[in-house]
C-alpha atoms as a PDB file:
ATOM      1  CA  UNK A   1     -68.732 116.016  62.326  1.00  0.00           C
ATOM      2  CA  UNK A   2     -71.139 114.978  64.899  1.00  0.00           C
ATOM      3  CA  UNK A   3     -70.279 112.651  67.809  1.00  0.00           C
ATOM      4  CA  UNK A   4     -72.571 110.563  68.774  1.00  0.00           C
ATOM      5  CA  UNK A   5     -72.913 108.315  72.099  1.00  0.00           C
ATOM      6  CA  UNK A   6     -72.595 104.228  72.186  1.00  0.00           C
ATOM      7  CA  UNK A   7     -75.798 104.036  73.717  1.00  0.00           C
ATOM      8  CA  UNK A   8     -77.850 106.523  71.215  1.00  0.00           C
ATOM      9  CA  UNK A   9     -76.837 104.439  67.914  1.00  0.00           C
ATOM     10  CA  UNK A  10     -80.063 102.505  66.533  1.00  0.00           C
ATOM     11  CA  UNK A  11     -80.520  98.744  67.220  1.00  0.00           C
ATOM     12  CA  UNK A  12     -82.643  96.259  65.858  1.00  0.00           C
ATOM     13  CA  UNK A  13     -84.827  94.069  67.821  1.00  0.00           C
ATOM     14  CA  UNK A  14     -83.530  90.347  68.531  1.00  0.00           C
ATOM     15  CA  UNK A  15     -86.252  87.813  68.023  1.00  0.00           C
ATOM     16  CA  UNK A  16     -85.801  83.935  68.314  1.00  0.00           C
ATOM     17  CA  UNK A  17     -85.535  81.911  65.320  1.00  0.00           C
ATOM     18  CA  UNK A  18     -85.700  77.864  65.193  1.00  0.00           C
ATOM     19  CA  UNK A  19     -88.723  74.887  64.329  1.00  0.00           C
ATOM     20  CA  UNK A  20     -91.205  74.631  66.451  1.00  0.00           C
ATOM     21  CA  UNK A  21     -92.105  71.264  68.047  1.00  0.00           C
ATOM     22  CA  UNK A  22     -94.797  70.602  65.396  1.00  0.00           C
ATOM     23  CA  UNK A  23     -92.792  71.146  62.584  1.00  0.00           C
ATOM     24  CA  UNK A  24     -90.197  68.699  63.958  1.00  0.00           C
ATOM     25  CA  UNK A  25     -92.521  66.211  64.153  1.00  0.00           C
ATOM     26  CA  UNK A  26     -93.865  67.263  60.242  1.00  0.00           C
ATOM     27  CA  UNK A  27     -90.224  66.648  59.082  1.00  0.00           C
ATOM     28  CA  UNK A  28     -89.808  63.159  60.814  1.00  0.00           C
ATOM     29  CA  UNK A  29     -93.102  61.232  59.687  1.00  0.00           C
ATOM     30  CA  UNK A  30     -91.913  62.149  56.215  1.00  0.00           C
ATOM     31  CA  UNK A  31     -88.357  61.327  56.161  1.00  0.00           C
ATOM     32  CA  UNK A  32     -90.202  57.961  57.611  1.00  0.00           C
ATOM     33  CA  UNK A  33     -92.666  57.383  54.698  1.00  0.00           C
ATOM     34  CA  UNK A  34     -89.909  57.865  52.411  1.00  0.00           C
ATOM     35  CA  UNK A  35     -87.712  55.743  54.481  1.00  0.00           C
ATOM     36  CA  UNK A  36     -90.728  52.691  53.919  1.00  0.00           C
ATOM     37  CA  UNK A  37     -91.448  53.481  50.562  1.00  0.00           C
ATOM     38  CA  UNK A  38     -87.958  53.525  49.513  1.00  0.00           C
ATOM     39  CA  UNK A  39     -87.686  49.774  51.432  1.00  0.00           C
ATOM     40  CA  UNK A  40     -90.673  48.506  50.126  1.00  0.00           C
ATOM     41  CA  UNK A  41     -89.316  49.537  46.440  1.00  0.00           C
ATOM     42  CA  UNK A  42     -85.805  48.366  46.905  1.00  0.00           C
ATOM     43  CA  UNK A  43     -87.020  45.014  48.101  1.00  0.00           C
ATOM     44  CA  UNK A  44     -89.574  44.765  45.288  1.00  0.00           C
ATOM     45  CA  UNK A  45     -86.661  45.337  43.011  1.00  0.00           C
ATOM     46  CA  UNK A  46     -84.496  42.719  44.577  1.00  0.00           C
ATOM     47  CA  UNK A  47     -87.121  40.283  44.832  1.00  0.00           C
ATOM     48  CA  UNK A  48     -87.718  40.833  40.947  1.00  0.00           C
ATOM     49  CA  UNK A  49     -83.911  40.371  40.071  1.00  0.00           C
ATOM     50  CA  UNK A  50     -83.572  37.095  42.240  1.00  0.00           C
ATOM     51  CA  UNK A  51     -86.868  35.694  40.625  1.00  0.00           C
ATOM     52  CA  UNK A  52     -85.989  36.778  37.499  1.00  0.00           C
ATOM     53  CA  UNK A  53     -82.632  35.037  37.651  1.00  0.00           C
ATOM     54  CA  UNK A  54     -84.121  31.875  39.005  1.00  0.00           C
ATOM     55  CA  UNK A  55     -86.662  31.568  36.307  1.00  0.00           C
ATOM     56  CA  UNK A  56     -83.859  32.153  33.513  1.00  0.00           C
ATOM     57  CA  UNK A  57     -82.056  29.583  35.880  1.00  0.00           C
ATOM     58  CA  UNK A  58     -84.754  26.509  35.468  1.00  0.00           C
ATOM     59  CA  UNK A  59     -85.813  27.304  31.918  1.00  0.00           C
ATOM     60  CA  UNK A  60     -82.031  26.864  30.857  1.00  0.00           C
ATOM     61  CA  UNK A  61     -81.830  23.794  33.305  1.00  0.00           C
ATOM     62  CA  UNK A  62     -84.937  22.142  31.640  1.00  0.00           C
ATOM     63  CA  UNK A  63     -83.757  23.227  28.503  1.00  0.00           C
ATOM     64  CA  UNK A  64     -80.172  21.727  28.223  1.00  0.00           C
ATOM     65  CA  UNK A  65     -81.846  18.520  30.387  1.00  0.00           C
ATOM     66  CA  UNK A  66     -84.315  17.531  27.101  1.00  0.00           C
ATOM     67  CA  UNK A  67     -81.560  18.610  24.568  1.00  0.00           C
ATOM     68  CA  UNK A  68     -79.171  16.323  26.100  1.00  0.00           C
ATOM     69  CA  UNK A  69     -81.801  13.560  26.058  1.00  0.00           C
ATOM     70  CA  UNK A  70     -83.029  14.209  22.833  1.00  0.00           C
ATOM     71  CA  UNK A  71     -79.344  14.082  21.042  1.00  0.00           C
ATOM     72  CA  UNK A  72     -78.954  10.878  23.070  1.00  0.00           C
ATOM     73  CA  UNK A  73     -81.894   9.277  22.426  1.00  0.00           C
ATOM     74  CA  UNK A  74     -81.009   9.898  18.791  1.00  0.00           C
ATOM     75  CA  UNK A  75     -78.136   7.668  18.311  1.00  0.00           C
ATOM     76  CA  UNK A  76     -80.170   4.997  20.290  1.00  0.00           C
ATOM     77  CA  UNK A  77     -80.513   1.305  18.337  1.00  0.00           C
ATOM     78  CA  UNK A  78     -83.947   1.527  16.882  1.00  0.00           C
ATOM     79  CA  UNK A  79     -86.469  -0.394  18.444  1.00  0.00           C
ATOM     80  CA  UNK A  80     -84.552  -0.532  21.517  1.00  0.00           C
ATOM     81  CA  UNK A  81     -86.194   2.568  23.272  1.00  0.00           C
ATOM     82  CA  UNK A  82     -88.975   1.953  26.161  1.00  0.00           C
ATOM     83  CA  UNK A  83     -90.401   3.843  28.668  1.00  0.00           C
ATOM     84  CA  UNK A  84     -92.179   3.689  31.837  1.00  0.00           C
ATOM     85  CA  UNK A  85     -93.378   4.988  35.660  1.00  0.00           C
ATOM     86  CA  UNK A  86     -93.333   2.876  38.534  1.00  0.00           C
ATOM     87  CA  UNK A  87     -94.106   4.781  42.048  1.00  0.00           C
ATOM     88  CA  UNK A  88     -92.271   7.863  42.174  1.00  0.00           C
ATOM     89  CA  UNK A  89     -89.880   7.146  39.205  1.00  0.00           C
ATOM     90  CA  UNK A  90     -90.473   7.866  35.595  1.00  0.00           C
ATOM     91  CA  UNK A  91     -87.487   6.255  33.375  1.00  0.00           C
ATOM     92  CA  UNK A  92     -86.450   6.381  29.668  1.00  0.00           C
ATOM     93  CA  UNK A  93     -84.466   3.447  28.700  1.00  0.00           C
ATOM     94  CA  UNK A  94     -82.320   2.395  25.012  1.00  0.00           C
ATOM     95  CA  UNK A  95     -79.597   0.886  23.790  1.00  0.00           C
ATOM     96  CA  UNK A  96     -76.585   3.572  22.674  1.00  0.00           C
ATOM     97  CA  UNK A  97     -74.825   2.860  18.896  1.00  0.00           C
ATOM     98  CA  UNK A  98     -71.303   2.857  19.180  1.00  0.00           C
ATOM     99  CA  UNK A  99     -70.832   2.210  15.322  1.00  0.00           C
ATOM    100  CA  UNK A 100     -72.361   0.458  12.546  1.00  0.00           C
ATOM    101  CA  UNK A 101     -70.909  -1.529   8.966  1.00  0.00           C
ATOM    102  CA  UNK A 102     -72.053  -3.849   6.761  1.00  0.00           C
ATOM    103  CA  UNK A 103     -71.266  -7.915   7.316  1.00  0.00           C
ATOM    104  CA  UNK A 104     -69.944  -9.126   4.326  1.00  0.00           C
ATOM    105  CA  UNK A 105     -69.674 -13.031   4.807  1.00  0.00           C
ATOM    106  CA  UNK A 106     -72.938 -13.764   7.232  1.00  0.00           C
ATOM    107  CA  UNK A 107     -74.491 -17.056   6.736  1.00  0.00           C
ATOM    108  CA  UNK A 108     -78.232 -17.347   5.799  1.00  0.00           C
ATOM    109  CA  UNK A 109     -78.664 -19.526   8.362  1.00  0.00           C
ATOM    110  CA  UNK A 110     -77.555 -20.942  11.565  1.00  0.00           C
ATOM    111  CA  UNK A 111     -75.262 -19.953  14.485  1.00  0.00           C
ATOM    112  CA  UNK A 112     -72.160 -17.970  13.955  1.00  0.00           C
ATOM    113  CA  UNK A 113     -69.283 -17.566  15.817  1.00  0.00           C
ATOM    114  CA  UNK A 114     -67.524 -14.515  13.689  1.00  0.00           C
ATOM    115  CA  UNK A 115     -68.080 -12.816  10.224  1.00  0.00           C
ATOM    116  CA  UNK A 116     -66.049 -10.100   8.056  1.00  0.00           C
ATOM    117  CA  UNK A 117     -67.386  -7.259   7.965  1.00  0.00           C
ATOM    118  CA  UNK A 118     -66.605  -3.393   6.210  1.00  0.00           C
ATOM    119  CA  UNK A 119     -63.804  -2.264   8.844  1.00  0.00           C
ATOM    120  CA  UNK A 120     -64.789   1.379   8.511  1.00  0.00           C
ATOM    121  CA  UNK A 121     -62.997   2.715  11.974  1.00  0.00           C
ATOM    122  CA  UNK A 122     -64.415  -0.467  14.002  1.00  0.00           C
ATOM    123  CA  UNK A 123     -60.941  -1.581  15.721  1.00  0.00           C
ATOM    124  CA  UNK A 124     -61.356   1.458  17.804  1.00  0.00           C
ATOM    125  CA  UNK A 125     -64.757   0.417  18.999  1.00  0.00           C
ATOM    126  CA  UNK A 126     -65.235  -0.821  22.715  1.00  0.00           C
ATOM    127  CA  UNK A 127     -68.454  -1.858  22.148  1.00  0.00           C
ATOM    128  CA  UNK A 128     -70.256  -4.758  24.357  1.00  0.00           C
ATOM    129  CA  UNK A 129     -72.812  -6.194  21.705  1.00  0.00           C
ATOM    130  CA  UNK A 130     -74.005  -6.549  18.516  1.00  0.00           C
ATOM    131  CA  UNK A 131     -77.410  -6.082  16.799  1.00  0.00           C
ATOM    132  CA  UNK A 132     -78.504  -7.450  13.884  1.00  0.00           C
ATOM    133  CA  UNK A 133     -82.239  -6.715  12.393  1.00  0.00           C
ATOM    134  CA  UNK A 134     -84.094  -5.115  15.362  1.00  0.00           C
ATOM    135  CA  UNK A 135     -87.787  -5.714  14.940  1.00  0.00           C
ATOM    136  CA  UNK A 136     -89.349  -4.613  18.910  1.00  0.00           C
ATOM    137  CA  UNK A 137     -87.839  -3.828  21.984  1.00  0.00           C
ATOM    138  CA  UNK A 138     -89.405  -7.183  23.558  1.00  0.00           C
ATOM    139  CA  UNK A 139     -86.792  -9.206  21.234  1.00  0.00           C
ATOM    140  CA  UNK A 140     -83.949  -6.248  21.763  1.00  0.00           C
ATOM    141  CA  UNK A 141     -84.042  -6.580  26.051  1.00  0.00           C
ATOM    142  CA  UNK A 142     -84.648 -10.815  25.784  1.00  0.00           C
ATOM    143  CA  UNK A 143     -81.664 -10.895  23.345  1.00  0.00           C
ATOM    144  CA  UNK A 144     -84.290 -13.494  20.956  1.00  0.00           C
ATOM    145  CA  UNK A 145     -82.025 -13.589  17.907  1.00  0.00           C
ATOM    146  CA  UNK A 146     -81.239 -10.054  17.677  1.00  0.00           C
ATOM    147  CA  UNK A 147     -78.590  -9.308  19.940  1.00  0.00           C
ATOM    148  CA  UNK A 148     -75.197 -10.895  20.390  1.00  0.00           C
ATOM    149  CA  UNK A 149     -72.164 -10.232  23.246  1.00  0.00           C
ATOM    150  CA  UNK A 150     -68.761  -9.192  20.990  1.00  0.00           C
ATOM    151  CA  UNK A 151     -65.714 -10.412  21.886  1.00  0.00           C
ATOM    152  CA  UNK A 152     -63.201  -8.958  19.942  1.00  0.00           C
ATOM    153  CA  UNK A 153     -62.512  -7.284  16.389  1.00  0.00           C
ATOM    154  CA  UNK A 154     -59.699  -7.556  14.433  1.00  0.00           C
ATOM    155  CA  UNK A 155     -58.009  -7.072  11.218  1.00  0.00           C
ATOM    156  CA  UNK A 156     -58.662  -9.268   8.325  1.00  0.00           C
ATOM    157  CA  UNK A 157     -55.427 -10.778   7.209  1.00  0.00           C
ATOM    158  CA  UNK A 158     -56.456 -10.970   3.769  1.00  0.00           C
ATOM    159  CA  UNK A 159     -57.866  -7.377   2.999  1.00  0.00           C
ATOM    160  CA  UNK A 160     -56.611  -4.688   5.288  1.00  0.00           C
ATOM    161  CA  UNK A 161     -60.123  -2.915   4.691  1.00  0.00           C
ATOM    162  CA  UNK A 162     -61.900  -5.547   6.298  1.00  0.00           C
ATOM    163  CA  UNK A 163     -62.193  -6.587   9.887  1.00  0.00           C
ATOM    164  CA  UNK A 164     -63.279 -10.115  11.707  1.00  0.00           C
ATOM    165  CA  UNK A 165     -65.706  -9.811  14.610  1.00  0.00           C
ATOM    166  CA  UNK A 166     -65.957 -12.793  16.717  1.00  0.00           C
ATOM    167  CA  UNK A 167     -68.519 -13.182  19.258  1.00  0.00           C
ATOM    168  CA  UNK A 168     -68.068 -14.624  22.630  1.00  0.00           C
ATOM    169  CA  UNK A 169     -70.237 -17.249  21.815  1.00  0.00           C
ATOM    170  CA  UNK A 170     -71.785 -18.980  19.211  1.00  0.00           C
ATOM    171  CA  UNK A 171     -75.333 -16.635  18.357  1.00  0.00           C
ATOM    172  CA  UNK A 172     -78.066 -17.825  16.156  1.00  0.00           C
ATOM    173  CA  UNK A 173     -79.807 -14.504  14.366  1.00  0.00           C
ATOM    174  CA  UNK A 174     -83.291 -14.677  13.941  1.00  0.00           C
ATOM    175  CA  UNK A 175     -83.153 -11.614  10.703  1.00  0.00           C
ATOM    176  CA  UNK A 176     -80.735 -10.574   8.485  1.00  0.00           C
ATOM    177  CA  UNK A 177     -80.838  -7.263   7.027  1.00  0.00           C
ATOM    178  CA  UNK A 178     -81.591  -6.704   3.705  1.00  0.00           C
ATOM    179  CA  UNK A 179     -78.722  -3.677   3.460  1.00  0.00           C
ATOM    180  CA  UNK A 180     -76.938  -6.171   5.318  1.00  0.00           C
ATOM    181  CA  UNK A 181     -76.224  -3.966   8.268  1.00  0.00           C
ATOM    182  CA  UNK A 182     -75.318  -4.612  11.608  1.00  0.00           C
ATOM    183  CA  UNK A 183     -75.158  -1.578  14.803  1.00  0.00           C
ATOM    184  CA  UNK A 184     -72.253  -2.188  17.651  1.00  0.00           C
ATOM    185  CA  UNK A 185     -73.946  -0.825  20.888  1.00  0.00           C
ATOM    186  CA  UNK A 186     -72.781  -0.222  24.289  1.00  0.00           C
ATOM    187  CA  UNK A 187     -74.771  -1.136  27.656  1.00  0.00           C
ATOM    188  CA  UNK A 188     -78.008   0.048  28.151  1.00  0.00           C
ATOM    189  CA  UNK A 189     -78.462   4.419  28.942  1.00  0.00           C
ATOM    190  CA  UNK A 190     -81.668   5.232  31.379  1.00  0.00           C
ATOM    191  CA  UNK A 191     -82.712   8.651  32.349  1.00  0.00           C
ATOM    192  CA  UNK A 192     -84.955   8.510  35.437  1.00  0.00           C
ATOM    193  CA  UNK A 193     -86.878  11.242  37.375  1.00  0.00           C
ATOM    194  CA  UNK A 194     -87.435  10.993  41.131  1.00  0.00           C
ATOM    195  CA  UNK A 195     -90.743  12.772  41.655  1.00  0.00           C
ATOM    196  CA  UNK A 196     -89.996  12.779  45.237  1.00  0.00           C
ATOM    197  CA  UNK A 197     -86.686  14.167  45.267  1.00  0.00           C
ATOM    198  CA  UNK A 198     -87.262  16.423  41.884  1.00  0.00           C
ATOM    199  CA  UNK A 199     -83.715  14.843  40.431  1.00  0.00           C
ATOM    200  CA  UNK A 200     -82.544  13.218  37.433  1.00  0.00           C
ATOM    201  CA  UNK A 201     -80.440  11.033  37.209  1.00  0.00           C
ATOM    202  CA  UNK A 202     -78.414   9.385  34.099  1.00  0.00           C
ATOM    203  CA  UNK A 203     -77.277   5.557  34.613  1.00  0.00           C
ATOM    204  CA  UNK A 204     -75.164   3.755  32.047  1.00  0.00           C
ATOM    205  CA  UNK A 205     -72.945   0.586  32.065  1.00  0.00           C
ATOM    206  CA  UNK A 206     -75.567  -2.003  33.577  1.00  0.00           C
ATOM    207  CA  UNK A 207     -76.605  -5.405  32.621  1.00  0.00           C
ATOM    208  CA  UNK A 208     -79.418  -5.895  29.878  1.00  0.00           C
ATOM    209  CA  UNK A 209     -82.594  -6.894  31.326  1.00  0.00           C
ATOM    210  CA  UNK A 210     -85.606  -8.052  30.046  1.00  0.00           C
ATOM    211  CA  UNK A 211     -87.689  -5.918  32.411  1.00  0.00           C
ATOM    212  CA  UNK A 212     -87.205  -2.010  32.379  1.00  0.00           C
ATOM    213  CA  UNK A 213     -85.342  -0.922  35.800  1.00  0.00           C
ATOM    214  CA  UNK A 214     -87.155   1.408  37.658  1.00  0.00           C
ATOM    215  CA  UNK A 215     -84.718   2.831  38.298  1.00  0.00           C
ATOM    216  CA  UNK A 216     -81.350   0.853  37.558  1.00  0.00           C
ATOM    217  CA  UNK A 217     -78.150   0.906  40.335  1.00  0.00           C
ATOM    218  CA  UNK A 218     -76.072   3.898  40.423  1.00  0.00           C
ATOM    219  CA  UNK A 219     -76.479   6.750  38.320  1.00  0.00           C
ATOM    220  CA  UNK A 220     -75.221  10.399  37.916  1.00  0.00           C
ATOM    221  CA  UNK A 221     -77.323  13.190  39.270  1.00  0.00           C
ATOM    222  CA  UNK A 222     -78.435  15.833  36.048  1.00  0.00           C
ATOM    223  CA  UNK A 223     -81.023  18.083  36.904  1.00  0.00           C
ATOM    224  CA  UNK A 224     -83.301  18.663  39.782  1.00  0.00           C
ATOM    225  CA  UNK A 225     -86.375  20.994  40.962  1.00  0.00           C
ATOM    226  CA  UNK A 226     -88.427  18.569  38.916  1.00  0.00           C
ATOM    227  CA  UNK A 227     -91.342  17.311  39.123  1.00  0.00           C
ATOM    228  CA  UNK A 228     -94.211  15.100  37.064  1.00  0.00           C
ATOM    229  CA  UNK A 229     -97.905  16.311  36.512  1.00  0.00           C
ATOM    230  CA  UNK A 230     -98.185  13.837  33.953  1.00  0.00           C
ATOM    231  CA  UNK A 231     -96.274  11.137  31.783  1.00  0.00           C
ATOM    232  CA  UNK A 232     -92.689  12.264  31.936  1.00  0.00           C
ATOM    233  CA  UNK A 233     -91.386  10.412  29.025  1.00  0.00           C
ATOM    234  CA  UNK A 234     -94.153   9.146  26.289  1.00  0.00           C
ATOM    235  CA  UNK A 235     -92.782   6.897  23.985  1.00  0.00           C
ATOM    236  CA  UNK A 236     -94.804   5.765  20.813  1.00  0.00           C
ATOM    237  CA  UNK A 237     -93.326   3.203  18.568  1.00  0.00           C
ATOM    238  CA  UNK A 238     -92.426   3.397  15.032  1.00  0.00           C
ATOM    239  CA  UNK A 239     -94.671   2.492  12.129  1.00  0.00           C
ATOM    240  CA  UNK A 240     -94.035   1.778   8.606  1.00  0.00           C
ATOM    241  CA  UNK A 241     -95.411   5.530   7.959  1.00  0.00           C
ATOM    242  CA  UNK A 242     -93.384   7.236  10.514  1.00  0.00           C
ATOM    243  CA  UNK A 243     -90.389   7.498  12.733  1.00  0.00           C
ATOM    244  CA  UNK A 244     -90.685   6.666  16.553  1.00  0.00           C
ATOM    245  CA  UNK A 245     -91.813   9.380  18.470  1.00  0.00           C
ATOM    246  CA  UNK A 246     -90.366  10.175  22.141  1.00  0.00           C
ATOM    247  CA  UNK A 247     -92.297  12.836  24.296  1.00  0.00           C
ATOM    248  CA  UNK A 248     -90.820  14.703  27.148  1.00  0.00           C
ATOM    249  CA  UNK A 249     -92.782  16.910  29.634  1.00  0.00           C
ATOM    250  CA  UNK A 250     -90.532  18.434  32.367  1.00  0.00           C
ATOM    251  CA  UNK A 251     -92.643  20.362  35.060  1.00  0.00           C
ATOM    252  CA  UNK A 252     -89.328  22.636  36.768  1.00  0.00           C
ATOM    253  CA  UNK A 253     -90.254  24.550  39.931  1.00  0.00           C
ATOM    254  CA  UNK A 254     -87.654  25.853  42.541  1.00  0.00           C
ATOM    255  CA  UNK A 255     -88.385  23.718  45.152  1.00  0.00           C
ATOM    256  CA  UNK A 256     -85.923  25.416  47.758  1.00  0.00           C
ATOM    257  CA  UNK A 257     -87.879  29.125  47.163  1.00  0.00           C
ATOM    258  CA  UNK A 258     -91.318  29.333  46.174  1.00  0.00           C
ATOM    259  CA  UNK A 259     -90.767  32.210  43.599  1.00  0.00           C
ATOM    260  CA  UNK A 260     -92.350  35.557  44.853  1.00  0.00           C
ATOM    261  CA  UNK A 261     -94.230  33.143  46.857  1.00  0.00           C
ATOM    262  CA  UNK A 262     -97.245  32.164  44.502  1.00  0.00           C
ATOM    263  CA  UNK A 263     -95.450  28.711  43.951  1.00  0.00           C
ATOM    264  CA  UNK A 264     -94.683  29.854  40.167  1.00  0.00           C
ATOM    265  CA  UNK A 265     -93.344  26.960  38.038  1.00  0.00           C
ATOM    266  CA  UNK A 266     -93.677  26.532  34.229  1.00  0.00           C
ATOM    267  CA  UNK A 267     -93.310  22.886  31.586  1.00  0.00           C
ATOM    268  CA  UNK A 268     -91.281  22.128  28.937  1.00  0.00           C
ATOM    269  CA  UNK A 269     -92.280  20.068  26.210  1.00  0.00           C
ATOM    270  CA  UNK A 270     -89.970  18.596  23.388  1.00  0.00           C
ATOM    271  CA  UNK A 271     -90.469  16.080  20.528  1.00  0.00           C
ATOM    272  CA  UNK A 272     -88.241  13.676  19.227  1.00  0.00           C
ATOM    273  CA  UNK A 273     -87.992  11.821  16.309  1.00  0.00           C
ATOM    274  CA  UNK A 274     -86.642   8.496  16.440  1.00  0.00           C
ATOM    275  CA  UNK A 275     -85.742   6.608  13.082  1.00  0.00           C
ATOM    276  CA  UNK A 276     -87.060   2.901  12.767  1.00  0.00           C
ATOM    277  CA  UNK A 277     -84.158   1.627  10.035  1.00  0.00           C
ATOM    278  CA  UNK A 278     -83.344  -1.817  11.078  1.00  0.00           C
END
């Protein structure tokens, strides 16, 4: 076998291997458009989910704000409901039922001072005042023989089934009701928009008044990033054809975040019927 020196054995040529300068500068401008394009998508897609969210957010807010109304303003006293703007408020205003019977002794005429009446579940009631025959909302607010202050009910010693409302004072009663039916309320309910603000609020448990409050003292706040491009609350009274009919036009806009920044905001509308039995 043949020996053969170190130095005659066959080698292969080094040559240098790497990127050159231009390449290097090819490979980082496109990791950097990616890098932008992947930020401008991953905002795009947050900004998307957060306005998504906040329009789901208002619709449900303006949503549940004229549902609550609406069931409220249902059980008002007919007749009683008004509504009205003054400056920057828009207010809804009526008279809650707390129960209703049927008087059973009530005199045709003249004053009265108490009266027997069905006790269907009235000792429980902690109502304030009593209606009798409601014809407008003028005679409702200036208590003008419709309304009367209660000051107690109790059981009628004679018939366990009947109960004995006396009033705090002796009332005169300008109707009586042919179904003979009377409605125990509580204190006046108002709903009033701030257009400044964008807030609802919900007052209860003030003083009748013969003028509509605009708004009343107090109140709870209920809803907000509101605002009024037209009559909030549109109330048209009852004729002997049809029901009472209460419109409601909430324009909702997130006032903290103009959404996407176009200053998107939508309206809800919503009906109700109101019934006009005395």
């Amino acid at each position: 076998m043949a020996l053969y020196s170190i130095k005659h054995l066959p080698t292969k040529p080094i040559t240098a291997s790497g990127f050159s300068l231009l390449e290097l500068i090819i490979v980082i401008v496109l990791i950097g458009i990616m890098a932008v394009s992947l930020g401008n998508l991953t905002t795009s897609t947050v900004y998307s989910y957060v306005d998504a969210k906040d329009r789901n957010r208002l619709s449900q807010s303006a949503k549940w704000l004229s549902e609550k109304i609406s069931r409220e303003v249902r059980e008002a006293l007919p007749q009683s409901v008004r509504a009205g703007s003054n400056g920057n408020f828009h207010c809804l205003e009526f008279l809650p039922i707390n129960n209703s019977s049927s008087y059973l002794n009530f005199p045709a005429s003249g004053s009265v001072t108490s009266f027997n009446a069905v006790g269907y579940n009235l000792l429980n009631s902690n109502a304030t005042l009593i209606a009798i025959m409601p014809i407008d909302a003028n005679s409702v607010y200036n208590s003008s023989g419709t309304l009367g202050i209660v000051n107690n009910i109790q059981t009628f010693v004679g018939d366990p089934n009947q109960v004995v409302i006396t009033l705090n004072a002796a009332t005169t009663f300008s109707q009586r009701s042919p179904q003979q039916r009377f409605y125990l309320l509580n204190n006046p309910v108002s709903y009033c928009l701030n257009n400044n603000s964008g807030q609802m609020f919900r007052y209860d448990n003030y003083n009748l008044n013969p003028s509509q409050q605009f708004p009343p003292s107090g109140g709870d706040l209920i809803g907000e990033n509101l605002s009024a491009t037209s009559t909030v609350f549109n109330y048209s009274s009852n004729t002997l054809s049809r029901s009472g009919l209460l419109q409601i036009n909430l324009h909702t806009q997130n006032r903290s975040r103009s959404l996407t920044g176009n200053q998107e905001s939508f309206d809800v509308f919503h009906e109700v019927h109101i019934r006009n039995v005395p």
